[in-house]
N, C-alpha and C. Protein backbone atom coordinates (compact mmCIF):
# COMPACT_ATOMS: atom_id res chain seq x y z
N UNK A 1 0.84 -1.19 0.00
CA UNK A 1 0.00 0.00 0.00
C UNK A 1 0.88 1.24 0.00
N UNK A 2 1.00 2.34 -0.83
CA UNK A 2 1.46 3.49 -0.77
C UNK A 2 1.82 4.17 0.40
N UNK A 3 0.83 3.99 1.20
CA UNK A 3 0.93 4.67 2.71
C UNK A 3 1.52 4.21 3.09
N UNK A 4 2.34 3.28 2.83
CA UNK A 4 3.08 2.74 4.08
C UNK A 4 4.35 3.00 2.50
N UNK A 5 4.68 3.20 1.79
CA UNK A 5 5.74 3.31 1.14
C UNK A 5 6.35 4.74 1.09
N UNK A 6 5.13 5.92 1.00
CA UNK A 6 4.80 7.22 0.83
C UNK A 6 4.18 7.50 2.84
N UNK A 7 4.78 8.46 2.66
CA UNK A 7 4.69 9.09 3.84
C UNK A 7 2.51 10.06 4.14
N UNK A 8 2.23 8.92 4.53
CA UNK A 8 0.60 9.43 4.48
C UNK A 8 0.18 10.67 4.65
N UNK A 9 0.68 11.36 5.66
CA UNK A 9 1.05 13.28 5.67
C UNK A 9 0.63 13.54 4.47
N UNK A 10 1.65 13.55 3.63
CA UNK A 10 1.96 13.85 2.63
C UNK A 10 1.15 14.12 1.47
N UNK A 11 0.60 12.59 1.56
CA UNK A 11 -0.36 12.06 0.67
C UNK A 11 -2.00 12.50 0.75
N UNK A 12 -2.39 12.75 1.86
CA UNK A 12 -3.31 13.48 2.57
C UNK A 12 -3.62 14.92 1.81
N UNK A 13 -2.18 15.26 1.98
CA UNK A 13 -2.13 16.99 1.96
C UNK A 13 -2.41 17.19 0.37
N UNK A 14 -1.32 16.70 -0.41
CA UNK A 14 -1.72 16.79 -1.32
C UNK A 14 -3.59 16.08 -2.24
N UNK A 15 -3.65 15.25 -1.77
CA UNK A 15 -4.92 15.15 -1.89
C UNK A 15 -5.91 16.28 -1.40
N UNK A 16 -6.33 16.66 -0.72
CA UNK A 16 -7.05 17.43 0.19
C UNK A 16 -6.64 18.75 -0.68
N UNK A 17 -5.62 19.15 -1.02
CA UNK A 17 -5.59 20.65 -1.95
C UNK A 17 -6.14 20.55 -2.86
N UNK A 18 -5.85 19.18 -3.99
CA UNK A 18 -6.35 18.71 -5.26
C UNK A 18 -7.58 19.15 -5.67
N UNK A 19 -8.44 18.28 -4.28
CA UNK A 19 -9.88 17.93 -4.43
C UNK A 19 -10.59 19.68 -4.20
N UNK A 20 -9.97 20.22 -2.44
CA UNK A 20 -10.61 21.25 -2.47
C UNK A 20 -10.43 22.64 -3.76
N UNK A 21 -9.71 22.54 -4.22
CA UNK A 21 -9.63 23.17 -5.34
C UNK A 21 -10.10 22.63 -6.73
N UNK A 22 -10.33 21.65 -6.96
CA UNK A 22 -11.08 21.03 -8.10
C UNK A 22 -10.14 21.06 -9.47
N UNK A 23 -8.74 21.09 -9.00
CA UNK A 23 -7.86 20.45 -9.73
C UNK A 23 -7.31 18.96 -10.16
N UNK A 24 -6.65 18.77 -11.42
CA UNK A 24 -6.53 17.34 -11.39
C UNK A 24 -4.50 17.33 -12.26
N UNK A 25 -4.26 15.97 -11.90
CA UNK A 25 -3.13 15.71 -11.86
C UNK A 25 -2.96 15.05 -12.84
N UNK A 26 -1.51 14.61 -13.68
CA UNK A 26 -1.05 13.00 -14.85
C UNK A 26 0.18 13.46 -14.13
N UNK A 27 0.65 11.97 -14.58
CA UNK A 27 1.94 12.08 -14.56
C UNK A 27 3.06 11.56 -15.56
N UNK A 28 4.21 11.30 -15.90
CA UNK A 28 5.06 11.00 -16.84
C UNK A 28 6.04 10.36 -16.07
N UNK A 29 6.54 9.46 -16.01
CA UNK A 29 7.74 8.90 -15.54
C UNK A 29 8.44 7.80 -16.74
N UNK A 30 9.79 7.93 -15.76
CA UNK A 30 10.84 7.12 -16.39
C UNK A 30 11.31 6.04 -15.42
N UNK A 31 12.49 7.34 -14.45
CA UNK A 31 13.03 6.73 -13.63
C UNK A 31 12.33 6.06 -12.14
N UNK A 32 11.45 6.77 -11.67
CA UNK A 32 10.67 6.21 -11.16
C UNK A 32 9.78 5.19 -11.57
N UNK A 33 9.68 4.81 -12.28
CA UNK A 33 8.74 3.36 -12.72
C UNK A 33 7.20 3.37 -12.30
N UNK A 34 6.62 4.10 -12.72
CA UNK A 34 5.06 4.26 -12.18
C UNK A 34 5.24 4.69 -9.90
N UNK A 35 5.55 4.60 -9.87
CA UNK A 35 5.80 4.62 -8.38
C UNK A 35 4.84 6.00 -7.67
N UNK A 36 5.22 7.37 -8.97
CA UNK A 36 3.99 8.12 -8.89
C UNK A 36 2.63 8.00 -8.91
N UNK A 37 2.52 7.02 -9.93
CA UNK A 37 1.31 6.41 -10.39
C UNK A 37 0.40 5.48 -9.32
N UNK A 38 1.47 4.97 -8.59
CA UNK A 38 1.04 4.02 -7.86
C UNK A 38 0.32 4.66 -6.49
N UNK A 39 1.26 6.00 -6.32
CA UNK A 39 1.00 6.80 -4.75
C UNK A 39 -0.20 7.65 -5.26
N UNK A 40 -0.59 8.20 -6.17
CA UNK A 40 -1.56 8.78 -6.88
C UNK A 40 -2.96 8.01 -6.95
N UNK A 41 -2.89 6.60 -7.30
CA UNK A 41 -4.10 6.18 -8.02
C UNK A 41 -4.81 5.07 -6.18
N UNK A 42 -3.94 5.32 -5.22
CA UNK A 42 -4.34 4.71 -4.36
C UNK A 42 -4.60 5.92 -3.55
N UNK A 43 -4.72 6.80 -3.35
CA UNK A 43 -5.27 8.46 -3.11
C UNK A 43 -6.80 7.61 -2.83
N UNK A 44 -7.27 7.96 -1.56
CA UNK A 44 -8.73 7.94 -1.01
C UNK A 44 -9.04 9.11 -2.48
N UNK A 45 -10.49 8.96 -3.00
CA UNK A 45 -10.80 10.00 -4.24
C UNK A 45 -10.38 10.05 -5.33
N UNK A 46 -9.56 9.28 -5.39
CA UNK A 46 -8.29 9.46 -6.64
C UNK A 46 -9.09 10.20 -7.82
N UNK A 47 -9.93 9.28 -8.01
CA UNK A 47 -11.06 8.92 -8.94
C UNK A 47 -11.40 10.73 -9.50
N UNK A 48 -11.58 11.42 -8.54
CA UNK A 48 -11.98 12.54 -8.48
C UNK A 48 -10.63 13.89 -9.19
N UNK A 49 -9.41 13.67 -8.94
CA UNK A 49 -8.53 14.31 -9.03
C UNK A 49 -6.99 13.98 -10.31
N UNK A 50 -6.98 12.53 -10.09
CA UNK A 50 -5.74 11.73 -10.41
C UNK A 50 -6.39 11.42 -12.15
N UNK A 51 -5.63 11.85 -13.07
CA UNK A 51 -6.10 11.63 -14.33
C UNK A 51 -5.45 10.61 -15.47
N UNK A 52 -4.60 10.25 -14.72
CA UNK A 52 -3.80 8.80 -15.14
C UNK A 52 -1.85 9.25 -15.52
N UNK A 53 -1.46 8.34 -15.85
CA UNK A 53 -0.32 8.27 -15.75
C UNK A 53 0.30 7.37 -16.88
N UNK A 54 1.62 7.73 -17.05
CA UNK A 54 2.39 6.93 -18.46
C UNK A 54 3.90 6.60 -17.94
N UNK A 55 4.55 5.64 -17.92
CA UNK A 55 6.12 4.98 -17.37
C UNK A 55 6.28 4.84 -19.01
N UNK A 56 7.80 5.54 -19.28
CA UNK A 56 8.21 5.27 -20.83
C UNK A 56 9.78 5.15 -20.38
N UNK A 57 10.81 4.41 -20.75
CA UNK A 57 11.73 4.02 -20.35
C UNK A 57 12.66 4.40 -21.28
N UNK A 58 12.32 4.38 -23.10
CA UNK A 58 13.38 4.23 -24.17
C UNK A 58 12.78 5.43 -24.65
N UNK A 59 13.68 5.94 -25.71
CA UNK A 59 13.67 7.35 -26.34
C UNK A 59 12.24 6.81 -27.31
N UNK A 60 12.12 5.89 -28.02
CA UNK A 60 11.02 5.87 -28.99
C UNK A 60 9.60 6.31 -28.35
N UNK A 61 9.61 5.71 -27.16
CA UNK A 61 8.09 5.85 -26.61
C UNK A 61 8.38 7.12 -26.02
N UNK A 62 9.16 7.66 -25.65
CA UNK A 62 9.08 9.33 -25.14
C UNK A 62 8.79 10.14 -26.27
N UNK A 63 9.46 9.80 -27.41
CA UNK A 63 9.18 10.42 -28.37
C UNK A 63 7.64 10.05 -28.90
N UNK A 64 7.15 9.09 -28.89
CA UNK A 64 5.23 8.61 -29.05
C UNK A 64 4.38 9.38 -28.26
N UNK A 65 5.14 9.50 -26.19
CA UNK A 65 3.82 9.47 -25.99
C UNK A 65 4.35 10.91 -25.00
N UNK A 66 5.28 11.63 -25.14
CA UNK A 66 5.50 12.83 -24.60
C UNK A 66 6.27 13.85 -25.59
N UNK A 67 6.51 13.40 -26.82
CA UNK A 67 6.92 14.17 -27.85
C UNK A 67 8.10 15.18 -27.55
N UNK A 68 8.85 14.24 -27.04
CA UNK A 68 10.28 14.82 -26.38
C UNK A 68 11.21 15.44 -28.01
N UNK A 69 12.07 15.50 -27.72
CA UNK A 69 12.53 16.79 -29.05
C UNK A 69 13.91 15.50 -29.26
N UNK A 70 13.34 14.42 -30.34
CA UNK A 70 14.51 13.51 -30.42
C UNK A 70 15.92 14.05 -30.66
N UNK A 71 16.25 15.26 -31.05
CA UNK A 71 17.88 15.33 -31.40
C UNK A 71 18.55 15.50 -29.99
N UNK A 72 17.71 15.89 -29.12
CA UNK A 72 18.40 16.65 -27.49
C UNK A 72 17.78 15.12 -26.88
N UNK A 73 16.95 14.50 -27.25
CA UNK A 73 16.88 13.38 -26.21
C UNK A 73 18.01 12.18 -26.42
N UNK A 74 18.07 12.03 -27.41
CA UNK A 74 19.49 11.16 -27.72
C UNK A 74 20.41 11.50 -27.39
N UNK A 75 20.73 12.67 -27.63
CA UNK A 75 22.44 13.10 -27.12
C UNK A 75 22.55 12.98 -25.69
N UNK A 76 21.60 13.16 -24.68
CA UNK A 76 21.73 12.94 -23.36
C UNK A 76 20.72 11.80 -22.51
N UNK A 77 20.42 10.87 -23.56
CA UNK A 77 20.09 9.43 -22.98
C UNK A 77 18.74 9.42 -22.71
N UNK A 78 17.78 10.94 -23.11
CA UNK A 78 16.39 10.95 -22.96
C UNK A 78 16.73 11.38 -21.14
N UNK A 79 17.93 12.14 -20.62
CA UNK A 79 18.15 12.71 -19.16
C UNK A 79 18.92 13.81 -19.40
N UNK A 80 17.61 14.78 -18.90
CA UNK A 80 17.88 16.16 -18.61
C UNK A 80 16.67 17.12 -18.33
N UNK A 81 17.14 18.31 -17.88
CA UNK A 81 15.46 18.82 -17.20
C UNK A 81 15.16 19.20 -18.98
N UNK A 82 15.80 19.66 -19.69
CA UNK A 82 14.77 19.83 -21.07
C UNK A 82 13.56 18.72 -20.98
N UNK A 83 14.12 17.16 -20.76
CA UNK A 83 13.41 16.44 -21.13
C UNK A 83 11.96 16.09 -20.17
N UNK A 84 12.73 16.38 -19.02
CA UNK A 84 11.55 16.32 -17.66
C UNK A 84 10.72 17.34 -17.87
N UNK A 85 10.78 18.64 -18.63
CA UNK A 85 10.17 19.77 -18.71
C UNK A 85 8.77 19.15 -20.04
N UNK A 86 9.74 18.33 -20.93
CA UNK A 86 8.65 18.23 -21.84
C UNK A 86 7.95 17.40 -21.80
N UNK A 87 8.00 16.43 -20.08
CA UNK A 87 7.40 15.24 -20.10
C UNK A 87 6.45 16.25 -19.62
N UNK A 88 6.60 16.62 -18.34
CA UNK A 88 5.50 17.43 -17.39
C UNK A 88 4.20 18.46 -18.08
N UNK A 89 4.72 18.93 -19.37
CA UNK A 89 4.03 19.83 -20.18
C UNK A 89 3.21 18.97 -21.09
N UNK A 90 3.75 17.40 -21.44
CA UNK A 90 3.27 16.51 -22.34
C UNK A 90 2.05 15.86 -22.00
N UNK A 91 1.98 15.12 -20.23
CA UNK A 91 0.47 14.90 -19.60
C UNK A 91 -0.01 15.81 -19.35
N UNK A 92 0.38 17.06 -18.89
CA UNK A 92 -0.62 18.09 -18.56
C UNK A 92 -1.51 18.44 -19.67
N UNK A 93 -0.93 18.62 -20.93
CA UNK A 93 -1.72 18.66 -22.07
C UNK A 93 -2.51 17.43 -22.45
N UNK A 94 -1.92 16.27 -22.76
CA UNK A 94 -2.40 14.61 -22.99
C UNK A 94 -3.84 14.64 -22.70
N UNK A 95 -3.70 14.71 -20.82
CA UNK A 95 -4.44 13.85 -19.84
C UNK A 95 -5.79 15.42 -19.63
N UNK A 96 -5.37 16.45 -20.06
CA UNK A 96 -6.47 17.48 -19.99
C UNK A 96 -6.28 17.71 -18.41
N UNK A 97 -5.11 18.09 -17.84
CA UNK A 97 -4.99 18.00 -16.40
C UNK A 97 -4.44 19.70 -16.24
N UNK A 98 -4.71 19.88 -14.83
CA UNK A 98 -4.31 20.95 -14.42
C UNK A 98 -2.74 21.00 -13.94
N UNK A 99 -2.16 20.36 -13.83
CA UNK A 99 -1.32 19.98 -12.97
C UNK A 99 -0.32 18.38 -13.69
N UNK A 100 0.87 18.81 -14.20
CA UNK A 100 1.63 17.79 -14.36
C UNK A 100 3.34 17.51 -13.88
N UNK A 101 3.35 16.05 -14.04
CA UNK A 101 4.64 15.76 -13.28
C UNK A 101 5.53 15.18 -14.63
N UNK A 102 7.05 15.31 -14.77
CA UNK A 102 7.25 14.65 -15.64
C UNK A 102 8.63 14.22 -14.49
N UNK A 103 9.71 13.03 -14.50
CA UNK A 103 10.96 12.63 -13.91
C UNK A 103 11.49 11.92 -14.57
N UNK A 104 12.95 11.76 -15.27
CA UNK A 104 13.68 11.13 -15.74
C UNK A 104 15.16 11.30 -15.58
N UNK A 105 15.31 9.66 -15.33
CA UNK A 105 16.91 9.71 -14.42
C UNK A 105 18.10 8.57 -14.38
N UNK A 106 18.42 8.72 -13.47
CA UNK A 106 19.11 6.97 -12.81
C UNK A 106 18.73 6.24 -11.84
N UNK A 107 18.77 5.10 -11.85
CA UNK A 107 18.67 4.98 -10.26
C UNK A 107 19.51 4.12 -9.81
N UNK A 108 20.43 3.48 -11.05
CA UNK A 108 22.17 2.96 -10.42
C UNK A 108 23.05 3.33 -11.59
N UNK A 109 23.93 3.62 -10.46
CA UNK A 109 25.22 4.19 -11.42
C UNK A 109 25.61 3.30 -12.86
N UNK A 110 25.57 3.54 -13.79
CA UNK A 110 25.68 2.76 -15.43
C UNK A 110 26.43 3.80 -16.45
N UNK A 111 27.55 3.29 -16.99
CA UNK A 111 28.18 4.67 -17.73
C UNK A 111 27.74 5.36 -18.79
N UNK A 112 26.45 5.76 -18.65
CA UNK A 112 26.02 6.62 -19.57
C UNK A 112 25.46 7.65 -18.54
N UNK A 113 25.61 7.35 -17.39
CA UNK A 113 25.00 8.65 -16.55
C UNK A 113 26.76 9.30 -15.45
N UNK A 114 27.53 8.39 -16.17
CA UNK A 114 29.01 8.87 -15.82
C UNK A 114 29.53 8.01 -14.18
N UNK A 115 28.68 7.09 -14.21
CA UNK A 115 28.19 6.40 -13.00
C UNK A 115 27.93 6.83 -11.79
N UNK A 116 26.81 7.97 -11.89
CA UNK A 116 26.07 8.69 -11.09
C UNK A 116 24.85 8.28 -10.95
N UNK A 117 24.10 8.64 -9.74
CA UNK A 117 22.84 8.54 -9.82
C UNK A 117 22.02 10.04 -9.19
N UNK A 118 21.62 10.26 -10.22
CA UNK A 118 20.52 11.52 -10.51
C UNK A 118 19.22 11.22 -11.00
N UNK A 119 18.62 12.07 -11.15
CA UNK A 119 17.65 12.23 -12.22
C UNK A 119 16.65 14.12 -12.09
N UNK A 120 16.02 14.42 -12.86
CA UNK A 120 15.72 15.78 -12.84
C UNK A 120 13.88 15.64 -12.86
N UNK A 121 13.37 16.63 -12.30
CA UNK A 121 11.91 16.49 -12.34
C UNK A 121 11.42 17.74 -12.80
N UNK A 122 10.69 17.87 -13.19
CA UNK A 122 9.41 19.00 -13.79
C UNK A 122 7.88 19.39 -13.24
N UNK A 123 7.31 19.95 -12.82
CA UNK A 123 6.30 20.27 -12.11
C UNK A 123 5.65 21.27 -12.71
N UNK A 124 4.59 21.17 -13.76
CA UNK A 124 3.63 22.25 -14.30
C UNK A 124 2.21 22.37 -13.83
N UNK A 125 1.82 23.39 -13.87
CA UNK A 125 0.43 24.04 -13.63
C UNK A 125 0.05 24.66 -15.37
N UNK A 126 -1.18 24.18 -15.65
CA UNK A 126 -1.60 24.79 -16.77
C UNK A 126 -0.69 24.96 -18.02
N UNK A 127 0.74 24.49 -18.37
CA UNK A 127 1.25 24.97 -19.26
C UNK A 127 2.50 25.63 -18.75
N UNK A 128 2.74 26.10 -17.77
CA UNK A 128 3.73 26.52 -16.87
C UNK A 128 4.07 25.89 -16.46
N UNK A 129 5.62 25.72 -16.16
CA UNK A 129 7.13 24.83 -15.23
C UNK A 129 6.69 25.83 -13.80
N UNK A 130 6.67 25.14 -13.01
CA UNK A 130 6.31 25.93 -11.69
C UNK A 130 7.18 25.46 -10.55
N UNK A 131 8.12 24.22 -10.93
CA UNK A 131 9.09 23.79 -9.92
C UNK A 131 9.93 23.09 -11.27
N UNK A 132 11.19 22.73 -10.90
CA UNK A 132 12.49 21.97 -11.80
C UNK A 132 13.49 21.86 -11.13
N UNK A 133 14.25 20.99 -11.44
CA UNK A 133 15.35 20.81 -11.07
C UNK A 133 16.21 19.31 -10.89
N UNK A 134 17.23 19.46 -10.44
CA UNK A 134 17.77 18.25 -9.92
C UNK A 134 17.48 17.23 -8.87
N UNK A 135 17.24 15.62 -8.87
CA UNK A 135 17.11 15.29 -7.32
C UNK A 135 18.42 14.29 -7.50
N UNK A 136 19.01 14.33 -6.27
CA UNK A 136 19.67 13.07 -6.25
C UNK A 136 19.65 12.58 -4.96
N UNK A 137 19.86 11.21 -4.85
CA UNK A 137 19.78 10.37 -3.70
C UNK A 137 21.09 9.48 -3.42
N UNK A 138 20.89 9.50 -1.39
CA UNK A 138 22.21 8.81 -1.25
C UNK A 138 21.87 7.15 -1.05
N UNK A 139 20.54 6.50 -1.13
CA UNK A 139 20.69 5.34 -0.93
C UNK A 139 21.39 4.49 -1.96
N UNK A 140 21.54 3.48 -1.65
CA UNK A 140 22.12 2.90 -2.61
C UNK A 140 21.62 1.66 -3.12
N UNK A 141 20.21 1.24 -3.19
CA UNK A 141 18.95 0.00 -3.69
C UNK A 141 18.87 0.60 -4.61
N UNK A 142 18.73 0.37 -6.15
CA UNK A 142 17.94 1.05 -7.14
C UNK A 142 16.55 1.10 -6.96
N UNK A 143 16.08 0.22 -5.69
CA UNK A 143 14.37 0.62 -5.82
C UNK A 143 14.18 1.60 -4.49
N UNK A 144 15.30 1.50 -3.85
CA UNK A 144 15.32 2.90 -2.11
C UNK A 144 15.53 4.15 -3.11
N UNK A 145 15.99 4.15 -4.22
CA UNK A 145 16.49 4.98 -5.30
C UNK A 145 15.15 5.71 -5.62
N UNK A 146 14.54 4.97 -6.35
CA UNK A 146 13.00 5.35 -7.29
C UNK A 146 12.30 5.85 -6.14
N UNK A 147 12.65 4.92 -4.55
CA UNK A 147 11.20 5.32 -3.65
C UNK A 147 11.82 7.12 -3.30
N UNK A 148 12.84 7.08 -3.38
CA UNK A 148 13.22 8.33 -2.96
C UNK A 148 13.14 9.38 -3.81
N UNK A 149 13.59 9.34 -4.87
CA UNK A 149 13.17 10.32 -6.13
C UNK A 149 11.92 10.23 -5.82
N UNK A 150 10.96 9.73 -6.15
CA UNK A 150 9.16 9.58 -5.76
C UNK A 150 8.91 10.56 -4.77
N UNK A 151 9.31 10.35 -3.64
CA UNK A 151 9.55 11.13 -2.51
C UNK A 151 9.42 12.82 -2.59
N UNK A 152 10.97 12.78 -3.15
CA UNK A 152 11.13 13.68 -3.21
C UNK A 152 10.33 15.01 -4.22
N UNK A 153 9.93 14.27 -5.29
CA UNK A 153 8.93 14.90 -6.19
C UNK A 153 7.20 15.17 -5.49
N UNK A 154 6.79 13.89 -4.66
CA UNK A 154 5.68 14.53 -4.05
C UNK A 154 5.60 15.86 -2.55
N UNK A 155 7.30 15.46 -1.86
CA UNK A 155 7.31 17.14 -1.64
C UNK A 155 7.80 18.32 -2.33
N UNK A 156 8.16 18.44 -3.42
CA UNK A 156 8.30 19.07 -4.42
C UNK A 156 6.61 19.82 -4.60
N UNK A 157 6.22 18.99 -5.63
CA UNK A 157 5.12 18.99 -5.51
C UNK A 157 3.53 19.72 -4.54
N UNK A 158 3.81 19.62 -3.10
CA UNK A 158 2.89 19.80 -2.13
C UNK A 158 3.84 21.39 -2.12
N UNK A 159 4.90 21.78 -2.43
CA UNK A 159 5.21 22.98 -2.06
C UNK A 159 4.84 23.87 -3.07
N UNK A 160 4.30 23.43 -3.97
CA UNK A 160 3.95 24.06 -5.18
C UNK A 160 2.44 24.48 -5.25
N UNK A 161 1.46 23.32 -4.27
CA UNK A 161 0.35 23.35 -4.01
C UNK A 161 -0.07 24.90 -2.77
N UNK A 162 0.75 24.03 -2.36
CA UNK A 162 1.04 25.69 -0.90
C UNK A 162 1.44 26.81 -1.55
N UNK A 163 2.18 27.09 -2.13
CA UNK A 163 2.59 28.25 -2.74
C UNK A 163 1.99 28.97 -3.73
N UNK A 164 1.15 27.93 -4.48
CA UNK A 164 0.07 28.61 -5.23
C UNK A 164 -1.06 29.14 -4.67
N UNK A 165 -1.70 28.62 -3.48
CA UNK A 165 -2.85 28.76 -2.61
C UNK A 165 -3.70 29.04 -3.34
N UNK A 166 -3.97 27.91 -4.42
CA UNK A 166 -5.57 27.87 -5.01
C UNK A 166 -5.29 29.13 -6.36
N UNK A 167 -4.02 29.52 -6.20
CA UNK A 167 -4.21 30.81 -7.36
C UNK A 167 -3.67 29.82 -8.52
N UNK A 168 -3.72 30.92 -9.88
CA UNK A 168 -2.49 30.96 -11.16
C UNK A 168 -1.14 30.96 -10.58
N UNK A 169 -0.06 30.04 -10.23
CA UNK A 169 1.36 30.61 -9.99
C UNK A 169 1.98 31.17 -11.09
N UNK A 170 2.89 31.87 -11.22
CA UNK A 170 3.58 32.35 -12.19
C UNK A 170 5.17 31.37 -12.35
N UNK A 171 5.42 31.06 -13.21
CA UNK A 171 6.42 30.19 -13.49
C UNK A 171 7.68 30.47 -13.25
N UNK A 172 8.58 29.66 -12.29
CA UNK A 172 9.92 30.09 -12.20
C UNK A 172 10.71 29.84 -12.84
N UNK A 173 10.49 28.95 -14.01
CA UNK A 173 11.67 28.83 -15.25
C UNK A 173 10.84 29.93 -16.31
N UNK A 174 10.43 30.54 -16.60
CA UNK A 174 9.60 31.40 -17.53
C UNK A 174 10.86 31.19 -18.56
N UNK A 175 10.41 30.73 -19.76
CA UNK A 175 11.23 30.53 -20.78
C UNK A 175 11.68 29.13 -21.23
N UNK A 176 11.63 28.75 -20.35
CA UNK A 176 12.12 26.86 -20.22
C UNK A 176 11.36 26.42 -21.02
């Protein structure tokens, strides 16, 4: 059960903004492996808020089903916030959602990520990047990996909810 994987707080809060505002969510993942999907669609209400979700792993299906910009997704392995930017903008549009997530990353060191583990996330409202950036994690499970990136994107996320307080936010990558 999520709640016990995902910190229920959490999961609560963001639910409870969703609904009382009559917003709705998709999401896009890579590196996380549905894991969003999973903490999302088990949401008491889901039904009401949560508008579905897509796990795409290889450049072809990013390029199908988030229309990532193949010359910049190849050169950097389909990892970089360009690409997290155009996942997050890709369900928000897709899924007819207010609110989208896009993450794509590592989650064990392999030499195409220089044997690092990163990955970058995206957070839109309406068409707007409203959070971005880098996450990285110190565990060292590739799945303590995903639960933590996950993590870290749904407080990402809830700070974005708070900070908007029910308004239009204005975008902090404006241009991205």
């Amino acid at each position: 059960m999520p709640e016990k994987l995902f910190e229920e707080t959490i999961i609560r809060e963001i639910r409870d903004l969703l609904l009382g505002r009559q917003q709705s969510i998709a999401v896009g993942e890579s590196v996380s492996s549905g894991l969003l999907q999973l903490a999302f669609s088990a949401m008491p209400d889901a039904i009401q808020f949560y508008q579905g979700g897509i796990t795409a792993y290889n450049l072809t299906q990013k390029i199908k089903f988030f229309s990532v910009e193949p010359l910049h997704a190849s050169t950097v392995n389909c990892v970089s916030q360009e690409v997290a930017n155009e996942i997050s903008l890709a369900v928000c549009r897709e899924f007819a959602s207010d609110w989208g997530i896009g993450i794509t990353g590592y989650a064990s060191a392999v030499p195409e990520s220089g044997n690092r583990v990163f990955a970058f996330f995206s957070i839109c409202y309406r068409d707007k990047i409203q959070d971005s950036g880098q996450l990285k994690s110190r565990k060292a499970d590739p799945f303590r990996v995903q639960l933590d990136y996950a993590h870290q994107v749904l407080e990402k996320l809830l700070g974005c909810l708070v900070s908007s307080n029910g308004k239009q936010v204005l975008s902090k990558t404006a241009g991205k």
